[in-house]
Protein backbone atom coordinates (compact mmCIF):
# COMPACT_ATOMS: atom_id res chain seq x y z
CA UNK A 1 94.46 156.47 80.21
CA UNK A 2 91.22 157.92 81.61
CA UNK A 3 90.84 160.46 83.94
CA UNK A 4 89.24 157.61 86.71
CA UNK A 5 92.65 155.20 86.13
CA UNK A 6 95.02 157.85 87.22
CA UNK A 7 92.74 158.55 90.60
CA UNK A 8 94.92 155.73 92.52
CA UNK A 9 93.97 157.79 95.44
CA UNK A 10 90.61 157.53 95.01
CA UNK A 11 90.66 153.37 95.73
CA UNK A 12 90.42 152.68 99.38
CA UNK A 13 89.63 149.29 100.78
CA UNK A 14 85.87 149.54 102.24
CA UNK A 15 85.48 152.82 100.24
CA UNK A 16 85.71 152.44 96.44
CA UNK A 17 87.66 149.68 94.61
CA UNK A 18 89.05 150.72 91.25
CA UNK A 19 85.49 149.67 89.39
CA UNK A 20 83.40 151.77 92.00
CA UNK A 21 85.73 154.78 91.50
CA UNK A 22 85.30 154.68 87.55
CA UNK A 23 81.64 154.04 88.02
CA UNK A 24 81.16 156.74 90.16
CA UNK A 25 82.54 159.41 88.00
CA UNK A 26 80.77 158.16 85.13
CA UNK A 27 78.17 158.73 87.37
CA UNK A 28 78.94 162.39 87.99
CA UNK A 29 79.30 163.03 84.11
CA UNK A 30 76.62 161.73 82.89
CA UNK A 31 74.93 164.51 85.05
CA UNK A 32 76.70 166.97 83.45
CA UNK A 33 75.09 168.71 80.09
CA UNK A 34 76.52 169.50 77.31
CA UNK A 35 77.32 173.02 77.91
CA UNK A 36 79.16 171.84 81.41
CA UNK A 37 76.68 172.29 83.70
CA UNK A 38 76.10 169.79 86.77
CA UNK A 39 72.51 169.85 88.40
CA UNK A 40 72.01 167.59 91.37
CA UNK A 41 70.62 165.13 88.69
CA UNK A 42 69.21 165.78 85.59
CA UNK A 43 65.37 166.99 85.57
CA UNK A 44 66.56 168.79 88.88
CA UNK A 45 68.00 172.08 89.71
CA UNK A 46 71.69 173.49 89.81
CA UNK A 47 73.13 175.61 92.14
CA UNK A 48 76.47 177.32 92.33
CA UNK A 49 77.55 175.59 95.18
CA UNK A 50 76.94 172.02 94.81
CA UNK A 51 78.23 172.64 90.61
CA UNK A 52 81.16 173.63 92.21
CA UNK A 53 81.77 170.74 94.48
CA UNK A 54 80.75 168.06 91.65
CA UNK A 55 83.02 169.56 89.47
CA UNK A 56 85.96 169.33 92.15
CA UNK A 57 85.28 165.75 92.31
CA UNK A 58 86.17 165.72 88.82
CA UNK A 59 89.44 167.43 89.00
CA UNK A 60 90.14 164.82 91.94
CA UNK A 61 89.00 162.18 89.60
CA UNK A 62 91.47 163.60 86.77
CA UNK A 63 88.18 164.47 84.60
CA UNK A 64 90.27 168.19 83.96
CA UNK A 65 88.21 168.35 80.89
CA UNK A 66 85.20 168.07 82.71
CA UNK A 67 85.36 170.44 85.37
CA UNK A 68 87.07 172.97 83.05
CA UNK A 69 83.46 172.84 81.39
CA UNK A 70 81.96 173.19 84.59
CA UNK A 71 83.95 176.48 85.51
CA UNK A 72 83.74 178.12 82.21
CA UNK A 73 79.51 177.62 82.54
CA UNK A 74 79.83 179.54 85.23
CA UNK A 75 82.41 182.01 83.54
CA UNK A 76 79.59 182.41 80.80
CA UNK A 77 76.80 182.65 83.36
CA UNK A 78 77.98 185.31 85.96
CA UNK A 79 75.64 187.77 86.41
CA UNK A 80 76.86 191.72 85.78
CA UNK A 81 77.07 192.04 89.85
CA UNK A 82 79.24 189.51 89.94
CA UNK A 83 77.09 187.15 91.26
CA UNK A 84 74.74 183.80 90.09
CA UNK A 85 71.41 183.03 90.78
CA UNK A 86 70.95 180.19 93.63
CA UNK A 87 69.01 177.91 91.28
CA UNK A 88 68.63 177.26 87.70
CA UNK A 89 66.12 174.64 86.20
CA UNK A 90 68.50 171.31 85.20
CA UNK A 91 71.46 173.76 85.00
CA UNK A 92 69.75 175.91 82.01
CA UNK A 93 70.99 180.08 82.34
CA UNK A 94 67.58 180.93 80.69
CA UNK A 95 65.65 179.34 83.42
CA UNK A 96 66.49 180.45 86.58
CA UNK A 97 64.35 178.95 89.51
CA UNK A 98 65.24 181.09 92.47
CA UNK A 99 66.53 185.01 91.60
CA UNK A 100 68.22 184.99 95.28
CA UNK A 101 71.96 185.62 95.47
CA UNK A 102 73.23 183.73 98.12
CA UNK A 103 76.75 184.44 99.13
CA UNK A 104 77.65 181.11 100.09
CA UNK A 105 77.15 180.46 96.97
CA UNK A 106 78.53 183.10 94.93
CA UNK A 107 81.88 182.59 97.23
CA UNK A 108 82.33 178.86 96.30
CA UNK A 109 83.90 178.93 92.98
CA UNK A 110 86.92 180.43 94.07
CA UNK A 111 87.98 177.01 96.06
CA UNK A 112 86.79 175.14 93.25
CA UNK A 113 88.66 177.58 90.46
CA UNK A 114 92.07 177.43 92.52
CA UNK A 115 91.53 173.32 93.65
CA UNK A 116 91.46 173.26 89.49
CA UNK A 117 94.48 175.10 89.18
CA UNK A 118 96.39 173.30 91.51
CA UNK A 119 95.15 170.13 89.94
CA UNK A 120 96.36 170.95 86.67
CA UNK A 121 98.98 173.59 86.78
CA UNK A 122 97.38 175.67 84.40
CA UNK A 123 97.99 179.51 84.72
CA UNK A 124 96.01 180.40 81.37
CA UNK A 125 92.98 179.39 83.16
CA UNK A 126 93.55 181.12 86.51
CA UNK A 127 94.04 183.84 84.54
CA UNK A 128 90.82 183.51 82.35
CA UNK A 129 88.99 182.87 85.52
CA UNK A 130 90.42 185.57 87.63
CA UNK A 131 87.98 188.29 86.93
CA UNK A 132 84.89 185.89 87.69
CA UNK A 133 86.80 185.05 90.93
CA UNK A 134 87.48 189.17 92.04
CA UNK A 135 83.97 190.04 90.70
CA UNK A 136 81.98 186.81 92.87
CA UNK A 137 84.26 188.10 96.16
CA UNK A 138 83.18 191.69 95.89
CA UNK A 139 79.73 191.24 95.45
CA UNK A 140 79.67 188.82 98.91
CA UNK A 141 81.93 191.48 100.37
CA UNK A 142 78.88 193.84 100.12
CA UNK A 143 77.45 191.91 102.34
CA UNK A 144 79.66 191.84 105.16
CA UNK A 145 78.26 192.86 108.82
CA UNK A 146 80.22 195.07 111.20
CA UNK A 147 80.56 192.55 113.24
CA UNK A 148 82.45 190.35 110.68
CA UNK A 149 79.77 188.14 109.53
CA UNK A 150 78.74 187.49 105.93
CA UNK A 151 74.71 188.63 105.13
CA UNK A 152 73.70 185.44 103.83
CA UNK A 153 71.43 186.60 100.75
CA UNK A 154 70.32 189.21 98.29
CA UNK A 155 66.90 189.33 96.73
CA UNK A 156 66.08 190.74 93.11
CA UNK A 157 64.95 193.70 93.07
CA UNK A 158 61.88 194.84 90.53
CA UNK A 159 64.17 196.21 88.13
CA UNK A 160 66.57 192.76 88.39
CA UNK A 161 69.39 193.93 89.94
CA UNK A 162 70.78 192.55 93.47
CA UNK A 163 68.61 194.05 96.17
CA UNK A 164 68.92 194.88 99.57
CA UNK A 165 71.45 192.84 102.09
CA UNK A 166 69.59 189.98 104.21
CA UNK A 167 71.69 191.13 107.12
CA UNK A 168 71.12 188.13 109.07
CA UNK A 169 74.20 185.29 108.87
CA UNK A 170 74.39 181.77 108.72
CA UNK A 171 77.34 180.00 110.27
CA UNK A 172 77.85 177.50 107.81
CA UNK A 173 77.93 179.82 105.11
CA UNK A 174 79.86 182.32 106.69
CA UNK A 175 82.70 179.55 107.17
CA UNK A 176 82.16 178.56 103.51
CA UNK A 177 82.83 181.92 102.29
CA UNK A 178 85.90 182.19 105.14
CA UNK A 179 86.81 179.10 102.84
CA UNK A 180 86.29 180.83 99.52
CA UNK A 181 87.91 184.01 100.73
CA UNK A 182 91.54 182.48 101.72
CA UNK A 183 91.15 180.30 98.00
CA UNK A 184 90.55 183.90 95.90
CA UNK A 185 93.46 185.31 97.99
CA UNK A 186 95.74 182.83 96.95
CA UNK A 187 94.79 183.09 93.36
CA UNK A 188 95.04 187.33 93.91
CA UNK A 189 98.98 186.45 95.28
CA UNK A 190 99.69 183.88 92.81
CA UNK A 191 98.63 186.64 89.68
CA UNK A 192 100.57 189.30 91.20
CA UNK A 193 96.77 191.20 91.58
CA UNK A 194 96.78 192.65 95.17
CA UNK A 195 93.31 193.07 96.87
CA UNK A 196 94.73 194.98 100.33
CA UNK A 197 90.72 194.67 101.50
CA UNK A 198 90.10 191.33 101.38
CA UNK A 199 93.04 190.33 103.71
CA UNK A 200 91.40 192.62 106.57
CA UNK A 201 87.87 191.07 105.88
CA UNK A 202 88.66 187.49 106.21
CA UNK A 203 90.37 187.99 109.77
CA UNK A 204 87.14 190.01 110.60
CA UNK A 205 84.97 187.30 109.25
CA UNK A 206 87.43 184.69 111.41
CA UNK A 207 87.12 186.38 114.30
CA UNK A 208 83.43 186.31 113.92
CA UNK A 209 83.18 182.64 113.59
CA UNK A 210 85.78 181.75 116.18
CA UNK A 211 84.51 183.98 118.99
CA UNK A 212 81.15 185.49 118.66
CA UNK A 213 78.56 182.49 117.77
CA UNK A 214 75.64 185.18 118.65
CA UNK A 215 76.56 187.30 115.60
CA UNK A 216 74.80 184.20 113.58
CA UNK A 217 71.48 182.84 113.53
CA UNK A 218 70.91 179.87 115.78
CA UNK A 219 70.99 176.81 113.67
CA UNK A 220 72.78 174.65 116.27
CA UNK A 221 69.92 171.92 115.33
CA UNK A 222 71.69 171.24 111.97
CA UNK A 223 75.22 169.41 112.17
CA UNK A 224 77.07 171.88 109.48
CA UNK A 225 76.86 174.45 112.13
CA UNK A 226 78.91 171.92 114.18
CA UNK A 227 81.38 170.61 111.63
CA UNK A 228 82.00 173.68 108.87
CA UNK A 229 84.00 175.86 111.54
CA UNK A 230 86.55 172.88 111.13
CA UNK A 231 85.44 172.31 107.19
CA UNK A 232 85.96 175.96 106.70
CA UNK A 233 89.34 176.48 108.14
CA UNK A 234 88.78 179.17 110.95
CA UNK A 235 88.93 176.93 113.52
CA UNK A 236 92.35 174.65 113.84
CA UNK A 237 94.59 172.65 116.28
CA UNK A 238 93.20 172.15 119.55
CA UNK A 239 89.94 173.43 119.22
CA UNK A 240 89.14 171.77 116.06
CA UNK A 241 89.67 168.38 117.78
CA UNK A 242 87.51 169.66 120.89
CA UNK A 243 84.96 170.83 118.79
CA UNK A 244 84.44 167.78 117.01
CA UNK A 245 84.22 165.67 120.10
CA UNK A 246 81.68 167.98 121.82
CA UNK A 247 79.38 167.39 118.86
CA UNK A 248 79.98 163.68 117.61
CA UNK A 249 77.31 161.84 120.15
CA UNK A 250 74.53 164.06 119.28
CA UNK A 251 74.77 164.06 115.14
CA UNK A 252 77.17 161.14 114.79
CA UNK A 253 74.98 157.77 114.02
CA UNK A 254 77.65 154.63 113.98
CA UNK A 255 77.60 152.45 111.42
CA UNK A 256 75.13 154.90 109.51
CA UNK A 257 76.51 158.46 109.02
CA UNK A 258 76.01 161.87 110.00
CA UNK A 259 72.27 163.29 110.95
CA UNK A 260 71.70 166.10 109.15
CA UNK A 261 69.54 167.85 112.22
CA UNK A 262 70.27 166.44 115.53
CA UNK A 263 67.10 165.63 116.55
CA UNK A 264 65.81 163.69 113.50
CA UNK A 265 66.42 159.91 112.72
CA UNK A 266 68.03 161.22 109.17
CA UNK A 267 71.67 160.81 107.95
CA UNK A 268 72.39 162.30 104.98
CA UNK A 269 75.58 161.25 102.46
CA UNK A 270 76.33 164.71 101.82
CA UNK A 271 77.24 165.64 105.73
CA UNK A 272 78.95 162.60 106.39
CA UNK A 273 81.34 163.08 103.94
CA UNK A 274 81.83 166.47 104.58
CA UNK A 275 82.81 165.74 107.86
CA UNK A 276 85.01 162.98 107.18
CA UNK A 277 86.68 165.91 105.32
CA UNK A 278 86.61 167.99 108.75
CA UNK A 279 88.03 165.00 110.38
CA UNK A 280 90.79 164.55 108.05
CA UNK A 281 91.76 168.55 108.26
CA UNK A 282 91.87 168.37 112.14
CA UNK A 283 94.27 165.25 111.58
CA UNK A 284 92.10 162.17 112.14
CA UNK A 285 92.37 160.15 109.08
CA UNK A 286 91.43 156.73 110.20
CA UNK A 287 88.10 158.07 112.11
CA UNK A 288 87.75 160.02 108.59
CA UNK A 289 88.17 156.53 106.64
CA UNK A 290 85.91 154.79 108.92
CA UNK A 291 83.02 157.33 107.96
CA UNK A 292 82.99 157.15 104.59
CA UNK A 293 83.12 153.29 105.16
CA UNK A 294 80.24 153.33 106.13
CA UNK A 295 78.38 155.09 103.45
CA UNK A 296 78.35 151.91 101.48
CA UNK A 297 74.80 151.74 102.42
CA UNK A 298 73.78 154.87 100.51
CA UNK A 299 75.55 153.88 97.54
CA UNK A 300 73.20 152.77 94.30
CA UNK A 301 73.60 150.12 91.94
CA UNK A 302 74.70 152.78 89.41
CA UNK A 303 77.55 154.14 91.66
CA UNK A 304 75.63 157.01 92.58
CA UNK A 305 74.51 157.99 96.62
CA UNK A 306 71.36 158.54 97.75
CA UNK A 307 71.09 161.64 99.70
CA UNK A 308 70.18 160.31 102.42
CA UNK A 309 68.31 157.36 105.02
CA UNK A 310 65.79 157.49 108.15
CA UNK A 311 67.11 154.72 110.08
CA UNK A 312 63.81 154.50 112.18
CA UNK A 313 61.74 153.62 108.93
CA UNK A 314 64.57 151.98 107.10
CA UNK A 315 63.76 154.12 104.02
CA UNK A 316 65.63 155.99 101.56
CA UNK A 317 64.73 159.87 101.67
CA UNK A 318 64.41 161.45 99.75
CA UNK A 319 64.92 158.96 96.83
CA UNK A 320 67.09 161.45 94.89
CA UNK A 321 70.59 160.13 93.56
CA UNK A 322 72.54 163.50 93.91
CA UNK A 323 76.03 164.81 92.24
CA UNK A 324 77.34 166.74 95.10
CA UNK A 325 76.34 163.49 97.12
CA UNK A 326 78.41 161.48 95.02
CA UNK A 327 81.37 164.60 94.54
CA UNK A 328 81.57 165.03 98.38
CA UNK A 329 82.02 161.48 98.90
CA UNK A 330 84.90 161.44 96.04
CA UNK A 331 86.71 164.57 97.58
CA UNK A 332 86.67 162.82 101.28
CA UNK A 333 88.44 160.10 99.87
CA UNK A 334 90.80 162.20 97.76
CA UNK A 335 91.83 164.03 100.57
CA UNK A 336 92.78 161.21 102.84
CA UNK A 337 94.16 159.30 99.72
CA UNK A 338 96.70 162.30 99.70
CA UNK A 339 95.62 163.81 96.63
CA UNK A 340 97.58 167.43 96.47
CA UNK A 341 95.31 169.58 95.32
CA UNK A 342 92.37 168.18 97.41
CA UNK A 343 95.03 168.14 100.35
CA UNK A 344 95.86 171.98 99.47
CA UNK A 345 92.25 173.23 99.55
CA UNK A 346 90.98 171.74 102.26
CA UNK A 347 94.36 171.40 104.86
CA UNK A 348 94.62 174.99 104.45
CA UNK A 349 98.11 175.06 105.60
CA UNK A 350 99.73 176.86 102.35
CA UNK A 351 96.22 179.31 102.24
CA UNK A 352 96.42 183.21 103.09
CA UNK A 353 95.53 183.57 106.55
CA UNK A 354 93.97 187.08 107.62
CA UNK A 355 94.75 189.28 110.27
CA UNK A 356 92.78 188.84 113.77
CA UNK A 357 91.96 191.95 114.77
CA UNK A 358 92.25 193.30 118.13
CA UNK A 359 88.48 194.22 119.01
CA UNK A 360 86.31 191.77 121.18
């Protein structure tokens, strides 16, 4: 049986039929090189993040094979700080496009690393994978700010080691890496391998994102500032559900998607489905469902999504046919299709939780 037949809970009416799921994945791995990376297509970049979240969609898909591949690249690739490059040309080490270190992505392969252990049960890999995990989390905790927040970058320095600490901090990543954080603490309890720090950091970094919004830079233009609080887990319940309906006029375009930046006649796959996600976490399935409904307009002849459409041209742009597109869209749909490891990662409810700590 392949890996796209036993993804019943990838086949939702409106969404994906049986035929679109399989085609999609093929999709996503014929992306994928030979050595497991996943650029965003090939002739393109990859970058730790969006690797990560293609290769999830694989897991959901029951492509274990696959996104073990995609892991253990990034097992081979780690650099000695712990951290990866943000960009390498078509996913080859040797040719790295951008020397940054960006912590959102360095953080991200812990959800993906535990999502694939849940997904397959397999303890030999956590294991194997555990020191990338640790080493990744300490390099990003470097970067935290008094305050909480996450520095979002570190350049090279001349002699090619991680450089100074961009001290200023983006929301969205900061949420990502409040993401990654409660993932690597779940692997640290599940391996018996304590890490009493990172506990106390993630409620700081919570904190951060639930009650200061000044600590970050103001990026209130793009709609992941709006949505990843939710996405990200530090912000639940109540306020999850009020934050999502203070935002959804202004980004939400129906019948179209998600704009990427509020103020531009652009909705992008990759948002939209992220937010059905952020939907489905703050317990609104059927507004989720309806969302990725209707990204049957971005979808190619080849199963693929197009990143994304300005409505007031009617064009495609940019005419790119993206994997984390395409993986984004798959994990939406795996997550309201009840999928358990999807469900895990992204409902957060059986994730470490840190302490909130008493300053203001």
């Amino acid at each position: 049986m392949t890996g796209s037949a036993r993804a019943e809970h990838l086949v939702r009416p409106g969404v994906l039929s049986a035929a679109e799921v399989g085609q999609t994945v093929a999709g996503i791995a014929a992306v994928q090189r030979p050595d497991g990376a996943i650029p965003w297509f090939r002739g393109h970049h990859l970058d730790p993040w969006d690797h990560t979240e293609a290769a999830m969609a694989l897991d959901a898909a029951g492509e274990h094979g696959r996104a073990e591949a995609a892991y253990e690249w990034l097992r081979r690739h780690q650099l000695a700080d712990g951290s990866w490059y943000a960009a390498y040309a078509d996913g080859d080490a040797a040719r790295p496009t951008d020397r940054g270190r960006e912590t959102n992505f360095c953080a991200y392969p812990a959800v993906g690393v535990w999502h694939h252990y849940l997904a397959t049960g397999d303890e030999a890999f956590l294991r194997r994978m555990w020191p990338v995990v640790r080493a990744a989390v300490e390099f990003v905790l470097e970067t935290q700010q008094p305050g909480g927040e996450i520095g979002w970058k570190r350049e090279e320095s001349a002699a090619g080691a991680a450089g100074p600490v961009l001290t200023d901090a983006l929301l969205t990543g900061s949420c990502s890496v409040h993401h990654a954080l409660r993932c690597a603490l779940a692997a640290a309890e599940r391996l018996g391998e304590p890490r009493p720090g990172w506990a106390p950091a993630l409620g700081r970094l919570a904190h951060a994102i639930r009650r200061h919004p000044g600590r970050f830079l103001d990026k209130d233009r793009f709609s992941m500032d709006w949505y990843y609080p939710v996405l990200g887990g530090a912000v639940t319940g109540a306020a999850a559900v009020e934050r999502i309906e203070r935002g959804w006029e202004r980004f939400v375009v129906p019948g179209l998607g998600v704009r990427c930046v509020g103020d531009r006649p652009w909705v992008t796959g990759g948002e939209s489905a992220e937010l059905a996600l952020a939907l489905w976490a703050a317990g609104d399935g059927e507004r989720a469902l309806e969302l990725l409904r209707w990204l049957k307009h971005l979808r190619a002849a080849d199963g693929m999504y197009w990143t994304g459409y300005v409505f007031e041209d009617d064009a495609i742009w940019p005419a790119e046919l993206t994997s984390w597109t395409a993986g984004s869209l798959l994990l939406a749909v795996a997550a309201v299709g009840g999928d358990e490891a999807t469900t895990a990662v992204f409902g957060g409810a059986g994730l470490p939780a840190g302490p909130d700590p008493d300053c203001c």
